[in-house]
PDB file of N, CA and C in Angstrom:
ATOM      1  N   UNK A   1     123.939 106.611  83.674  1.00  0.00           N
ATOM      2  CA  UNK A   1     122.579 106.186  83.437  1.00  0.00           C
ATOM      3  C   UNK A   1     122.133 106.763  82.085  1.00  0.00           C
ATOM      4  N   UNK A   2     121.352 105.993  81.103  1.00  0.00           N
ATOM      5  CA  UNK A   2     121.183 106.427  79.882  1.00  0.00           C
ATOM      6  C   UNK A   2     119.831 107.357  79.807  1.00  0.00           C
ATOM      7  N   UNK A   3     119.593 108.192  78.500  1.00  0.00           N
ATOM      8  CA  UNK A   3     118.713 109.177  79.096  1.00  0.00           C
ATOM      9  C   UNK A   3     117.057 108.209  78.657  1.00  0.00           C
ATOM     10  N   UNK A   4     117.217 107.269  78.104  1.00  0.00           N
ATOM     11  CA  UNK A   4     116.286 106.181  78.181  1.00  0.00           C
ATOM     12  C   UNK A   4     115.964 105.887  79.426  1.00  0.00           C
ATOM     13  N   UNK A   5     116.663 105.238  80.369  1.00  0.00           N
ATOM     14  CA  UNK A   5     116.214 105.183  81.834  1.00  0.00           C
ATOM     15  C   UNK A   5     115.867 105.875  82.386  1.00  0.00           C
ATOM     16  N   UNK A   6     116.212 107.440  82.240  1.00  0.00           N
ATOM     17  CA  UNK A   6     115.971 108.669  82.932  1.00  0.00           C
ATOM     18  C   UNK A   6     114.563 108.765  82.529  1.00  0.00           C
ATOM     19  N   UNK A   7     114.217 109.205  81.433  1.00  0.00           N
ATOM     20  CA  UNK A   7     112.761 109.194  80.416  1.00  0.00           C
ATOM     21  C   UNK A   7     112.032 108.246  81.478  1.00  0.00           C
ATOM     22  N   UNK A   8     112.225 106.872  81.434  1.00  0.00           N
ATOM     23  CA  UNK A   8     111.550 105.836  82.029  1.00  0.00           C
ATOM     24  C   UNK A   8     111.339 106.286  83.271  1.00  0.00           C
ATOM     25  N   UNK A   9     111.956 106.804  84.451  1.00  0.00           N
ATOM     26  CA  UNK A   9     111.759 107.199  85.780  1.00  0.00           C
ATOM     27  C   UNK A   9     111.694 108.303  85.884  1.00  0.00           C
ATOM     28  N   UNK A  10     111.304 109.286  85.105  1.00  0.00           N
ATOM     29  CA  UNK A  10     110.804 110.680  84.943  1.00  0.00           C
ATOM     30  C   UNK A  10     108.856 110.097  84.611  1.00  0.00           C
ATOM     31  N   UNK A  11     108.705 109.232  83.793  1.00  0.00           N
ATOM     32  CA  UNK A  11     107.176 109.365  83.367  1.00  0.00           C
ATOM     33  C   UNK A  11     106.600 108.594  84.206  1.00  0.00           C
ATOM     34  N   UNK A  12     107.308 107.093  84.743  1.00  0.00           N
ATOM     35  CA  UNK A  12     106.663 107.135  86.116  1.00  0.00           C
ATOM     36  C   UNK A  12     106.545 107.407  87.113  1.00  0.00           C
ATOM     37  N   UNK A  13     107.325 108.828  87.554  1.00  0.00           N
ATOM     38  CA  UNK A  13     107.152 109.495  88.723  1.00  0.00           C
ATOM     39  C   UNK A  13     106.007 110.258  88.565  1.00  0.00           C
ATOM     40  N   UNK A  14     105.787 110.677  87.309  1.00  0.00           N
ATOM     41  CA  UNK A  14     104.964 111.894  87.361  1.00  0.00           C
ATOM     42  C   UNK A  14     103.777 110.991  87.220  1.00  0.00           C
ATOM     43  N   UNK A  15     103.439 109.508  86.694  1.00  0.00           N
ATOM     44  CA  UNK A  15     102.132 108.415  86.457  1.00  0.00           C
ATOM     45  C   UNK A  15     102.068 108.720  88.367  1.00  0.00           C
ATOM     46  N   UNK A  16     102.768 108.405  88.871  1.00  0.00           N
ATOM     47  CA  UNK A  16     103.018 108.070  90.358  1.00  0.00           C
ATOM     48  C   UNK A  16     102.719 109.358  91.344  1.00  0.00           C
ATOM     49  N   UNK A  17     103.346 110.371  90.634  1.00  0.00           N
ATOM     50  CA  UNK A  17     102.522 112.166  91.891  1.00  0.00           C
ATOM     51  C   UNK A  17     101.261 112.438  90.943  1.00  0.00           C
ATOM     52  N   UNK A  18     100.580 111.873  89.795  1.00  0.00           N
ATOM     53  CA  UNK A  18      99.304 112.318  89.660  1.00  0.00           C
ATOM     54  C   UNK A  18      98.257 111.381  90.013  1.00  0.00           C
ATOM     55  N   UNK A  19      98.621 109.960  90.172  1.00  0.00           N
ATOM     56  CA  UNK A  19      97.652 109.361  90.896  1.00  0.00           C
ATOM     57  C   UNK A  19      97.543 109.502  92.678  1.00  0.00           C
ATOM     58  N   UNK A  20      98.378 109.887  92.981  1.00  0.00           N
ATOM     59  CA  UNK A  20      98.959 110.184  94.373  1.00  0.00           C
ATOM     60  C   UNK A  20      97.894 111.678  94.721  1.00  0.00           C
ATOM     61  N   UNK A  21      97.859 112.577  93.939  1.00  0.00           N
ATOM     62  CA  UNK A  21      97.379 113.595  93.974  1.00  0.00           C
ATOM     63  C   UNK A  21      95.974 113.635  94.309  1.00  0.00           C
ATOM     64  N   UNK A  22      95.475 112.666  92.887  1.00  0.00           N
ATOM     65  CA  UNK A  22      93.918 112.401  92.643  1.00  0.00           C
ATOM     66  C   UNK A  22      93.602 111.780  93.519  1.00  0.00           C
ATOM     67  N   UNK A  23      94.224 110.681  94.157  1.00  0.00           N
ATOM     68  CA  UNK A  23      93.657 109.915  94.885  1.00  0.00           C
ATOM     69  C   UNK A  23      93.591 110.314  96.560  1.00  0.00           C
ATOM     70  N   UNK A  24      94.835 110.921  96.746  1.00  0.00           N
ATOM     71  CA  UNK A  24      94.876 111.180  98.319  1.00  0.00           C
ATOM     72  C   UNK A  24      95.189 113.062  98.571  1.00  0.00           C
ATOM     73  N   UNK A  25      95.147 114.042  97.265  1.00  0.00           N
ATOM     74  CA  UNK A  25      95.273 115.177  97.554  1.00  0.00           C
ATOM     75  C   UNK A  25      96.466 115.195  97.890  1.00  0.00           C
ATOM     76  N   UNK A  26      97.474 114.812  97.717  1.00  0.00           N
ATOM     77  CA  UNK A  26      98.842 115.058  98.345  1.00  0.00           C
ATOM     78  C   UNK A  26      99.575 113.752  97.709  1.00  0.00           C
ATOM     79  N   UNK A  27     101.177 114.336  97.230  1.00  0.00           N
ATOM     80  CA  UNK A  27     102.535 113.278  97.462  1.00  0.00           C
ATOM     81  C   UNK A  27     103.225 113.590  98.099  1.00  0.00           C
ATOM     82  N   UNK A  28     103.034 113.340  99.466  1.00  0.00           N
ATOM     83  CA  UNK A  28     104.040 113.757 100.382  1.00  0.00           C
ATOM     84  C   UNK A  28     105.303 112.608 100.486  1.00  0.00           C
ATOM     85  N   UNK A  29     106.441 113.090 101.319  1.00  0.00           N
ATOM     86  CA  UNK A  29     107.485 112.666 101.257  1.00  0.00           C
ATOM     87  C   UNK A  29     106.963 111.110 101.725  1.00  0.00           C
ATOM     88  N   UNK A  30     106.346 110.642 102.778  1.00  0.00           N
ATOM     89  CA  UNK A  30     106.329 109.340 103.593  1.00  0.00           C
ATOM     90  C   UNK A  30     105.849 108.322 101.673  1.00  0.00           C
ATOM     91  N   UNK A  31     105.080 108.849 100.716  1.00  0.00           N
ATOM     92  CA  UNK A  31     103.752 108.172  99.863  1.00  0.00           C
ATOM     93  C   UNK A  31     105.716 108.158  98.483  1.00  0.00           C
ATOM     94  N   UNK A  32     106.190 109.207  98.781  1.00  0.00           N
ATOM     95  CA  UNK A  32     107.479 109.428  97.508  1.00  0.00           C
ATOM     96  C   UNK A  32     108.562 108.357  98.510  1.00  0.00           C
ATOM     97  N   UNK A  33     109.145 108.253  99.710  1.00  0.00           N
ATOM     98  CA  UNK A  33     109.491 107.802  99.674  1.00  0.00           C
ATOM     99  C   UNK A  33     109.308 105.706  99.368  1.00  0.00           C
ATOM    100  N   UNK A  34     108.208 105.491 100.138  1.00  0.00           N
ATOM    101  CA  UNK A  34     107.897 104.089  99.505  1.00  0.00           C
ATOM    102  C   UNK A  34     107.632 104.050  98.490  1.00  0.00           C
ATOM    103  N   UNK A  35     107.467 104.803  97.198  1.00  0.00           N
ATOM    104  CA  UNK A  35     107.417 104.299  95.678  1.00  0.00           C
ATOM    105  C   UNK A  35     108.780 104.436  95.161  1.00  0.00           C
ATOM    106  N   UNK A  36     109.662 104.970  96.015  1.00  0.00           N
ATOM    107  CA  UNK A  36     110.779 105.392  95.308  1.00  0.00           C
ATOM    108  C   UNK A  36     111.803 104.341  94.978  1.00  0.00           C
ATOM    109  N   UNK A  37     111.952 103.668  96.570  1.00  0.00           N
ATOM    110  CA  UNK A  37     112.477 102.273  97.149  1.00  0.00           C
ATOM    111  C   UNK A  37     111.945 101.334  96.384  1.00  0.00           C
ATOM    112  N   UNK A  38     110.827 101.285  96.235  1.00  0.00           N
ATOM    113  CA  UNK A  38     110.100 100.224  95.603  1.00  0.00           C
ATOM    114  C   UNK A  38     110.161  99.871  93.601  1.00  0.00           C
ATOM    115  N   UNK A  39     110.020 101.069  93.215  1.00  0.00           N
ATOM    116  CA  UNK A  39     110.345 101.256  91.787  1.00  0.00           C
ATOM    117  C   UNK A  39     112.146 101.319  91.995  1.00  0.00           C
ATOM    118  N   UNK A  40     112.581 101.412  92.173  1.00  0.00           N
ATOM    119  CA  UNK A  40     114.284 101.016  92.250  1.00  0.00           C
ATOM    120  C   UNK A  40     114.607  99.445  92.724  1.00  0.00           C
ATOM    121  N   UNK A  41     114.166  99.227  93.552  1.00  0.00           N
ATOM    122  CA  UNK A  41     114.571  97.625  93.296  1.00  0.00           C
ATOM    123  C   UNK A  41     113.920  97.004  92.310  1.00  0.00           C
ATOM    124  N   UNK A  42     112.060  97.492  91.736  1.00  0.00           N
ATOM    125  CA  UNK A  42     111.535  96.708  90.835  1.00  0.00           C
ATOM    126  C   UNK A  42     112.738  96.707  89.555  1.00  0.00           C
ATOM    127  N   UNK A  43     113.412  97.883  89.139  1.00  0.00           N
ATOM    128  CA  UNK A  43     113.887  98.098  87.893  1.00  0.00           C
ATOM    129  C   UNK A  43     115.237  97.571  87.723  1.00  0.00           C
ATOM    130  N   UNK A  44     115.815  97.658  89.084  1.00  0.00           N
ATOM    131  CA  UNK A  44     117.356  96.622  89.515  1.00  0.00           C
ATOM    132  C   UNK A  44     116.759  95.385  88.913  1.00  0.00           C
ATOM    133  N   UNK A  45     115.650  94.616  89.689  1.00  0.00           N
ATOM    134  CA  UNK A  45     115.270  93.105  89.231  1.00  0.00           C
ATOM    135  C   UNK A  45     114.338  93.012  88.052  1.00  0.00           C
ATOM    136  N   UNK A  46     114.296  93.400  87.087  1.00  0.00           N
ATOM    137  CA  UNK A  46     114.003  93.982  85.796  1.00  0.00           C
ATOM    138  C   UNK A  46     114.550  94.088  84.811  1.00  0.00           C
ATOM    139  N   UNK A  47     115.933  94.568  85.518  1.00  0.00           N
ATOM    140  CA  UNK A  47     117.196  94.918  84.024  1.00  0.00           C
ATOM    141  C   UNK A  47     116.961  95.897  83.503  1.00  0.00           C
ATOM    142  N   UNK A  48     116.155  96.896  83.996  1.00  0.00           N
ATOM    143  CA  UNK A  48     115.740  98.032  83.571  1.00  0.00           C
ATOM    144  C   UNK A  48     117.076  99.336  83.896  1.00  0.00           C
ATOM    145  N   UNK A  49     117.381  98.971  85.063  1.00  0.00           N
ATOM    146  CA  UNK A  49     118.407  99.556  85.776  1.00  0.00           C
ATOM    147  C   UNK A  49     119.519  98.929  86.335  1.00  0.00           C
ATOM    148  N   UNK A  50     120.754  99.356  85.693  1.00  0.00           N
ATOM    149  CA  UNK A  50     121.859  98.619  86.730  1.00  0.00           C
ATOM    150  C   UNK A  50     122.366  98.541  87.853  1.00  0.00           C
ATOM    151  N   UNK A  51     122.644  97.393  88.599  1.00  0.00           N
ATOM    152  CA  UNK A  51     122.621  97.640  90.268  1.00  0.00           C
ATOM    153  C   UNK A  51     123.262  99.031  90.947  1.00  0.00           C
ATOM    154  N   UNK A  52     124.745  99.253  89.990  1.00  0.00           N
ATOM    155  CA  UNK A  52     125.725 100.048  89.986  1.00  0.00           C
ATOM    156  C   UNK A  52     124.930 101.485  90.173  1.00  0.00           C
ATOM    157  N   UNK A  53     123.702 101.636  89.177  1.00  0.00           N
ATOM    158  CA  UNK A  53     122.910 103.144  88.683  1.00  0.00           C
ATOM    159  C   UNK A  53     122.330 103.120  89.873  1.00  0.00           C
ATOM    160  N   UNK A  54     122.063 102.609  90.597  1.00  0.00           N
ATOM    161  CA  UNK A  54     120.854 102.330  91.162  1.00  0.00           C
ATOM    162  C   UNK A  54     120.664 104.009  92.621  1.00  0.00           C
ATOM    163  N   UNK A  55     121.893 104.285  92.729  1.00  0.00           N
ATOM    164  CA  UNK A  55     122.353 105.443  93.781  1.00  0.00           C
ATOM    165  C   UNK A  55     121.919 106.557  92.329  1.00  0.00           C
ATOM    166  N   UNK A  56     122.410 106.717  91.547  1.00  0.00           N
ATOM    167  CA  UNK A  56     122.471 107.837  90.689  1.00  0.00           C
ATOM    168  C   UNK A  56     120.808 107.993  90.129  1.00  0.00           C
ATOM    169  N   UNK A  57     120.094 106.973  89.662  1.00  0.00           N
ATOM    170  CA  UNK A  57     118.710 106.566  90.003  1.00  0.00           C
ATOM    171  C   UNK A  57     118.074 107.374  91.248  1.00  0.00           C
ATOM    172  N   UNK A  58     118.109 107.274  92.298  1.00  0.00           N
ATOM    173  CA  UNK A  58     117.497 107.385  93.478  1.00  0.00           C
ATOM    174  C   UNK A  58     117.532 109.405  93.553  1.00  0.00           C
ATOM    175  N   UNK A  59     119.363 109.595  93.422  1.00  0.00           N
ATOM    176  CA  UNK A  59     119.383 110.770  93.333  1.00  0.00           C
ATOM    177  C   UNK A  59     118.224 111.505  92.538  1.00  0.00           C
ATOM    178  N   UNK A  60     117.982 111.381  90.667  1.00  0.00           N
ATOM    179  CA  UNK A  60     117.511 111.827  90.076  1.00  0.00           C
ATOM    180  C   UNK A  60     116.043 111.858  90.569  1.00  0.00           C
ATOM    181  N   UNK A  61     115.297 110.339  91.040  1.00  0.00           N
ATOM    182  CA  UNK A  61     114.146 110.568  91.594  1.00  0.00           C
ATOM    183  C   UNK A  61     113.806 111.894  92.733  1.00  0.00           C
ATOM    184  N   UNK A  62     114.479 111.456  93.488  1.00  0.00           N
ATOM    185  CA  UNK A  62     115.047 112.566  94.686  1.00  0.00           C
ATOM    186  C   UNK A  62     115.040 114.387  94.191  1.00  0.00           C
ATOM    187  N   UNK A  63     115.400 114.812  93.104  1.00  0.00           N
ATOM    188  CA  UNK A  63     115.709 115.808  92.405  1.00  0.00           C
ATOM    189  C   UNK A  63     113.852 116.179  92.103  1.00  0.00           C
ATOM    190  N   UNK A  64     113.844 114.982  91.293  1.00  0.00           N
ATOM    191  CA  UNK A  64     112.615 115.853  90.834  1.00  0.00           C
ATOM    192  C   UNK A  64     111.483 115.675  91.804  1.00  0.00           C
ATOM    193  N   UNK A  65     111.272 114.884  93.016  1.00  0.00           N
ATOM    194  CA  UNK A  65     110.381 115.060  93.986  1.00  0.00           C
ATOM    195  C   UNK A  65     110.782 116.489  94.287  1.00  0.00           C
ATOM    196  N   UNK A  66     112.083 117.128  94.732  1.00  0.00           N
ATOM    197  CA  UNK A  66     112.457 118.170  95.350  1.00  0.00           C
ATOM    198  C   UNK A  66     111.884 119.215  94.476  1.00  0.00           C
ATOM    199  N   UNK A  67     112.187 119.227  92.941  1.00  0.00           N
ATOM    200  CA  UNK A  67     111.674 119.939  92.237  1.00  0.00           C
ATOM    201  C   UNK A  67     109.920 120.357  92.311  1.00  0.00           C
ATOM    202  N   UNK A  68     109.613 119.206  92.385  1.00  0.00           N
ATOM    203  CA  UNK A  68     108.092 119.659  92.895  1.00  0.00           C
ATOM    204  C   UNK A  68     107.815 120.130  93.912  1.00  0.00           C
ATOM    205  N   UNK A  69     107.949 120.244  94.952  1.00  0.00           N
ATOM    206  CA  UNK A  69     108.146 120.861  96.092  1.00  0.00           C
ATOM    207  C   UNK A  69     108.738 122.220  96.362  1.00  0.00           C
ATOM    208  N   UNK A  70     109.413 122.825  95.269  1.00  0.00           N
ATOM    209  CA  UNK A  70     109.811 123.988  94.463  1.00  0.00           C
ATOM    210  C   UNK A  70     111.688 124.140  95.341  1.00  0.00           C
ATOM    211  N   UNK A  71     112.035 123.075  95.248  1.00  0.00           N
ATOM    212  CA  UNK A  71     113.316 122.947  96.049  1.00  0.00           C
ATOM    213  C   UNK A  71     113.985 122.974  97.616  1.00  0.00           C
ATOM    214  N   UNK A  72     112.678 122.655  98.365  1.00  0.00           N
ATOM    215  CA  UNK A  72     113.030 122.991  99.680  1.00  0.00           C
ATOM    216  C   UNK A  72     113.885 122.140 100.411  1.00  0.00           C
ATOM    217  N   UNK A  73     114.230 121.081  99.842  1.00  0.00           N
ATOM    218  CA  UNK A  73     115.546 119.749 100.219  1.00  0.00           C
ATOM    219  C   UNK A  73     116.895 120.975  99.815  1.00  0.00           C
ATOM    220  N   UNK A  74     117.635 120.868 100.786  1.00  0.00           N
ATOM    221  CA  UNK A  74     118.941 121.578 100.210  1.00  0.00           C
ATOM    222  C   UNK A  74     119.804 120.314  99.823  1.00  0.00           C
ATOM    223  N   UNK A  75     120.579 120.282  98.751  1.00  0.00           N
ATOM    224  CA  UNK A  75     121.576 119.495  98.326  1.00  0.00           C
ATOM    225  C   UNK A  75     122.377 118.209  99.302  1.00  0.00           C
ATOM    226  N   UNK A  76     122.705 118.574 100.213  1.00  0.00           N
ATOM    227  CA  UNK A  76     123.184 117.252 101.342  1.00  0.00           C
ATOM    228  C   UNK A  76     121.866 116.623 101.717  1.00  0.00           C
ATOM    229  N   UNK A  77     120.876 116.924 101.900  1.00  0.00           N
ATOM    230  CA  UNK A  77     120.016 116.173 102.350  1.00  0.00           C
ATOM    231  C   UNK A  77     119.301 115.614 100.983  1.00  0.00           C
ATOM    232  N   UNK A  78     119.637 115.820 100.131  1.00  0.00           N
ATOM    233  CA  UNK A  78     119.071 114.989  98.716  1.00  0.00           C
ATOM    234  C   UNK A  78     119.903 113.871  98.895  1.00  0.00           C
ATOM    235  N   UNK A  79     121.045 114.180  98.808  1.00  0.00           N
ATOM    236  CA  UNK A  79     122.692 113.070  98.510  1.00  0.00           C
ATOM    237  C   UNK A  79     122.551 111.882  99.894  1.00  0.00           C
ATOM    238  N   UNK A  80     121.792 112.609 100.896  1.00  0.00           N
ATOM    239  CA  UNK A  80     121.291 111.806 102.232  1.00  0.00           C
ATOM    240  C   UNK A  80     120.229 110.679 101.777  1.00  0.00           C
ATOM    241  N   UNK A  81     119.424 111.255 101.113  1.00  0.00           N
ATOM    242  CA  UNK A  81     117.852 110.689 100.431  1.00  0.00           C
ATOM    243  C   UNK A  81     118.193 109.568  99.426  1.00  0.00           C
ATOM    244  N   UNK A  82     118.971 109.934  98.597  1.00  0.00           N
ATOM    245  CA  UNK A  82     119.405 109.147  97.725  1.00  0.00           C
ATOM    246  C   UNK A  82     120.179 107.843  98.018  1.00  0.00           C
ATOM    247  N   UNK A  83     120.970 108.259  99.379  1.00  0.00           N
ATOM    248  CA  UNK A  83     121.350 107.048  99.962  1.00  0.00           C
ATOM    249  C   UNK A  83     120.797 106.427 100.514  1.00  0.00           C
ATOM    250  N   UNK A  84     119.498 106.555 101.547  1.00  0.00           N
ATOM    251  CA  UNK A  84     119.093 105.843 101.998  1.00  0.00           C
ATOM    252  C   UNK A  84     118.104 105.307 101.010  1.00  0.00           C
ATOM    253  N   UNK A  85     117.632 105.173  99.770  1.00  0.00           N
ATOM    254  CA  UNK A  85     116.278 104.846  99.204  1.00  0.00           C
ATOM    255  C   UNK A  85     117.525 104.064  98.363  1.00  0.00           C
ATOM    256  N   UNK A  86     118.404 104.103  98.061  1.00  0.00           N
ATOM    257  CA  UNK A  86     119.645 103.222  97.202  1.00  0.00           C
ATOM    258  C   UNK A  86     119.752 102.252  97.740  1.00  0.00           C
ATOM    259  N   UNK A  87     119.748 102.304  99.442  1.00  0.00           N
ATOM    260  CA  UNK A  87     120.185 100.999 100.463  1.00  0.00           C
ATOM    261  C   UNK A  87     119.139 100.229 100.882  1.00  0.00           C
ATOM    262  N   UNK A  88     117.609 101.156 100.531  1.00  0.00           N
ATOM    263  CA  UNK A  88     116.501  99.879 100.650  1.00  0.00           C
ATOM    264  C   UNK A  88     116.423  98.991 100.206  1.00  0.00           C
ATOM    265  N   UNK A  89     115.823  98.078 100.481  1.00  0.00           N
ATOM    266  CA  UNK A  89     115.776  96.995  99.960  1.00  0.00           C
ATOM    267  C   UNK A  89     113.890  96.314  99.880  1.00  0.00           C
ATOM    268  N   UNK A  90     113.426  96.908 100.097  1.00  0.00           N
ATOM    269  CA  UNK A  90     111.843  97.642  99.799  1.00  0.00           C
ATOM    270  C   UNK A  90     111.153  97.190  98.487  1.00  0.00           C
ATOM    271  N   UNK A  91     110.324  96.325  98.072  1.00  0.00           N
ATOM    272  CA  UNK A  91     109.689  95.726  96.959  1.00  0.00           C
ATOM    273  C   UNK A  91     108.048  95.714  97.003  1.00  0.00           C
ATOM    274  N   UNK A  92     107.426  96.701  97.127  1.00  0.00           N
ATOM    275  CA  UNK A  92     106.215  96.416  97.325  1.00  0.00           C
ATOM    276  C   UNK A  92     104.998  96.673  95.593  1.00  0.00           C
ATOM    277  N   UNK A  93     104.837  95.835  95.582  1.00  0.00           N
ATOM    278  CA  UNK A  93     103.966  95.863  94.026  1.00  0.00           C
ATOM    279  C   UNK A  93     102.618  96.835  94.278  1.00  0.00           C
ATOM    280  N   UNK A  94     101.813  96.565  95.402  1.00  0.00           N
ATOM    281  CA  UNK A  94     101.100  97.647  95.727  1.00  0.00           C
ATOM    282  C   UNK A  94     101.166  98.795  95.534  1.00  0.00           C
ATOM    283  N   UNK A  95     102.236  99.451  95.845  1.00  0.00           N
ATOM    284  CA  UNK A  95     102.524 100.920  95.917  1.00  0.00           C
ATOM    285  C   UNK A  95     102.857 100.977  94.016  1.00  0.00           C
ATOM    286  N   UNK A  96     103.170 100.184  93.573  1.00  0.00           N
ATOM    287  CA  UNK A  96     104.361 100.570  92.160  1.00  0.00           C
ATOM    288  C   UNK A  96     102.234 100.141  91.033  1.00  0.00           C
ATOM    289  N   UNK A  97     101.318  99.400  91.421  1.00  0.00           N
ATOM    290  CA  UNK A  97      99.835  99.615  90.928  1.00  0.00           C
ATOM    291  C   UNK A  97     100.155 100.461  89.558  1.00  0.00           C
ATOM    292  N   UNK A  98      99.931 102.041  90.807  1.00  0.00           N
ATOM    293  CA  UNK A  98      99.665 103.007  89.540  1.00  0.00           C
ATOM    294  C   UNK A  98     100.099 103.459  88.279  1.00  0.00           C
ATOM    295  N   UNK A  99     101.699 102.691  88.294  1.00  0.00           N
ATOM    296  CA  UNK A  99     102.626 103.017  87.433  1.00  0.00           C
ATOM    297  C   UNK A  99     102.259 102.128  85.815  1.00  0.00           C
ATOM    298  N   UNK A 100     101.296 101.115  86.235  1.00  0.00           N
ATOM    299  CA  UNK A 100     101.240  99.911  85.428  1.00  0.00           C
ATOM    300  C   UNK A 100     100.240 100.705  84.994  1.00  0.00           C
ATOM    301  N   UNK A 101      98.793 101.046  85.345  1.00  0.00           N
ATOM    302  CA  UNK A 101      97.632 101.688  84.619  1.00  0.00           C
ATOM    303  C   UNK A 101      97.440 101.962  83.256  1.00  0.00           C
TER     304      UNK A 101
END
């Protein structure tokens, strides 16, 4: 994955846990996981991201949610996370709003 894409899903995560914040006091896992699913297929059907990235994608999202949270995901259960938000298939424009602002 190029560090262009990374950049790209690093600034809208963080567009995505500060409206999350402001708006509902919290990004908890249930609010990270549906934007996560959702901004990964938007960027698969986009061309933003390649289908192939799309696991290595999920991971990195995955990382830095954990990172905010100050690391309390231990490593298998990231590589768990990453798979299942890789295998969604989850498109909701609603949730992905704030990213556009």
């Amino acid at each position: 994955m190029k560090d262009t894409t990374k950049e790209i899903l690093r600034s809208d995560f963080e567009k995505m846990m500060r409206h999350a914040l402001q708006k509902n006091g919290d990004f908890g896992f249930h609010i990270f996981g549906d934007y996560a699913a959702s901004v990964l297929n938007f960027y698969v059907g986009s061309a933003i991201l390649a289908l192939v990235e799309k696991r290595e994608a999920a991971l990195f999202l995955a990382s830095l949610y954990n990172a905010g949270i100050k690391n309390a995901i231990n490593q298998q259960d990231l590589q768990e996370i990453a798979d299942v938000l890789a295998q969604d298939p989850t498109l909701n424009y609603q949730v992905l709003a704030p990213i556009f602002d």
